[in-house]
C-alpha atoms as a PDB file:
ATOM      1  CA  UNK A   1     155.105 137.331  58.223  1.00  0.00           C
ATOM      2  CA  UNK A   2     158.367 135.265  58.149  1.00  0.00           C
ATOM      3  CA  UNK A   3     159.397 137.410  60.918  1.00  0.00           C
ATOM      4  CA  UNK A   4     156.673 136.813  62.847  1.00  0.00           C
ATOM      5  CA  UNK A   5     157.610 132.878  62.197  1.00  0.00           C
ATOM      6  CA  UNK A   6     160.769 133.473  63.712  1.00  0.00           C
ATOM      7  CA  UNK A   7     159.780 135.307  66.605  1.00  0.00           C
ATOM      8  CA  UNK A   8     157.242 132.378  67.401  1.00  0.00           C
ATOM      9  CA  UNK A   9     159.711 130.137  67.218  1.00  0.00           C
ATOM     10  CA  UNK A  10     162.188 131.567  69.143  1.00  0.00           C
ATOM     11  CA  UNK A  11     159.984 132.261  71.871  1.00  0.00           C
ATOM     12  CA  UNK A  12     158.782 128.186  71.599  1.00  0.00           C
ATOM     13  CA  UNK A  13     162.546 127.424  71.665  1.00  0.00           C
ATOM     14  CA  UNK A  14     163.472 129.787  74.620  1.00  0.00           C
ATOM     15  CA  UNK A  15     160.269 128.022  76.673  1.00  0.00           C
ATOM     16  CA  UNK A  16     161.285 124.520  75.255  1.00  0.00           C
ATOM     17  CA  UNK A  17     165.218 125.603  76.615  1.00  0.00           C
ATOM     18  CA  UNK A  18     164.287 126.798  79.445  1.00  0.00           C
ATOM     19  CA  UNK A  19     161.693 123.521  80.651  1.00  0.00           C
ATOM     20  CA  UNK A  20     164.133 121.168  80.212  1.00  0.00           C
ATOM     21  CA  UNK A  21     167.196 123.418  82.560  1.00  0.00           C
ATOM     22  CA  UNK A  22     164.085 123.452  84.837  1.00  0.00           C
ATOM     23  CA  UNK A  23     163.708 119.704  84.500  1.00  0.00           C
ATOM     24  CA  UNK A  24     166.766 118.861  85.221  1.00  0.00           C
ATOM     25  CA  UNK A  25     167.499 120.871  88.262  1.00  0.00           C
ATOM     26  CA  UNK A  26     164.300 119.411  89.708  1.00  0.00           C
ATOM     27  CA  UNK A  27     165.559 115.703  89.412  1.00  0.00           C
ATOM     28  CA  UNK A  28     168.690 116.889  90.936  1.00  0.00           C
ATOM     29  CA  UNK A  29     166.645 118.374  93.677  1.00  0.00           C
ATOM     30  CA  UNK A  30     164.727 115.546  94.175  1.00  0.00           C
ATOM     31  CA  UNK A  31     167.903 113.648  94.779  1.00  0.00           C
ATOM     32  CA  UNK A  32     169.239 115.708  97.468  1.00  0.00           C
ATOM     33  CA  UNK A  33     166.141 116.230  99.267  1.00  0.00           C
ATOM     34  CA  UNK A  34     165.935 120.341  98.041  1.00  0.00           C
ATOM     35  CA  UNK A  35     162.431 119.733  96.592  1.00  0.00           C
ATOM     36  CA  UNK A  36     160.684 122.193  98.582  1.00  0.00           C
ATOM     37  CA  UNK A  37     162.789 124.897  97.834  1.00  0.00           C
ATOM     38  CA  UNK A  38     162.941 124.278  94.365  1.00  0.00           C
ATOM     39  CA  UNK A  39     159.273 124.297  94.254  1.00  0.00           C
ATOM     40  CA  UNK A  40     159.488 128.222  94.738  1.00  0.00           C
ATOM     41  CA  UNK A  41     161.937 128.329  91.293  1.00  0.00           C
ATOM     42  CA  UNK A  42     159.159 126.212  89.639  1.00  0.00           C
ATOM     43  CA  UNK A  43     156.667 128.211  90.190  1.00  0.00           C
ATOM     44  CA  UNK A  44     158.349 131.635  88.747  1.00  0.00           C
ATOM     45  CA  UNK A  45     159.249 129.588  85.759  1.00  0.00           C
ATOM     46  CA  UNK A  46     155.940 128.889  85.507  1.00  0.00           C
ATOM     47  CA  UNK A  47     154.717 132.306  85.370  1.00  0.00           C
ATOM     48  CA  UNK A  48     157.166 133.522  83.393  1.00  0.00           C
ATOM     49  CA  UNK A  49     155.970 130.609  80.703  1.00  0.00           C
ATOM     50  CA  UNK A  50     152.342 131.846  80.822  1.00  0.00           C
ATOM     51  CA  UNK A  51     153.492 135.385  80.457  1.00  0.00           C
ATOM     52  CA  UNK A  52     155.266 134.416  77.074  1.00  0.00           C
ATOM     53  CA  UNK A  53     152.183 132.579  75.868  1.00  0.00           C
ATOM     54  CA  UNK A  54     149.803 135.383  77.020  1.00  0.00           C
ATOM     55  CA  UNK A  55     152.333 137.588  74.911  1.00  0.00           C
ATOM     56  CA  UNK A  56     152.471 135.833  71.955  1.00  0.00           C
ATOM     57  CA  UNK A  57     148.268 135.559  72.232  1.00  0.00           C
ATOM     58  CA  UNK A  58     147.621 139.124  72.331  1.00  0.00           C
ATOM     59  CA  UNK A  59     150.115 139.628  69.583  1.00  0.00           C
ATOM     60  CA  UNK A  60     148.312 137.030  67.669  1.00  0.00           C
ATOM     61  CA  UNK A  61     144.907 138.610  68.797  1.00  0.00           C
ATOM     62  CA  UNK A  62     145.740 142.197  67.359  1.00  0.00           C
ATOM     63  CA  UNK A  63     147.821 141.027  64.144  1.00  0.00           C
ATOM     64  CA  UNK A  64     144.338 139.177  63.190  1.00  0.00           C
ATOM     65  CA  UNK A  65     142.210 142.428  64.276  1.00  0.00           C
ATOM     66  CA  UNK A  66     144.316 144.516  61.636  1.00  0.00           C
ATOM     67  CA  UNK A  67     144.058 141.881  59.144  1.00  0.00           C
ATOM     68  CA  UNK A  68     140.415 141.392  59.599  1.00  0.00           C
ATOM     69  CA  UNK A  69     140.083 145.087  60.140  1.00  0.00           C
ATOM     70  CA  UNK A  70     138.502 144.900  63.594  1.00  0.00           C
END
C-alpha cells in the first residue's frame, strides 16, 4: 500500500511540476505575443494531465474491485 502512496504522489508531483513549467511559459508567451501558438502546447499538456488522472482512476477502480472482491 505504501507503494501505491508513492506512486500517487509522484504522479501528483510530476502533474504539479509539470503545470507550473506550463505556467510559466504561457506568461512568457503572453509577453511576446506567442499566445496562439502556445495554446496548441496547452492543450497536449492538458491531455496528457487527464490521461494520468484517468490512469491513476482505473488503478484505483480495480485495486478496490480486488479488495472488495468484485
Amino acid at each position: 500500500m505504501a507503494e501505491r502512496r508513492a506512486g500517487v504522489r509522484s504522479v501528483t508531483d510530476w502533474i504539479k511540476k509539470t503545470w507550473h513549467i506550463y505556467t510559466m511559459e504561457y506568461y512568457a508567451a503572453i509577453k511576446k505575443d506567442e499566445f496562439v501558438s502556445f495554446v496548441g502546447t496547452w492543450m497536449q499538456l492538458e491531455t496528457i494531465i487527464l490521461s494520468k488522472l484517468s490512469q491513476e482512476q482505473k488503478s484505483k477502480h480495480r485495486m478496490f474491485s480486488l479488495i472488495g472482491g468484485n
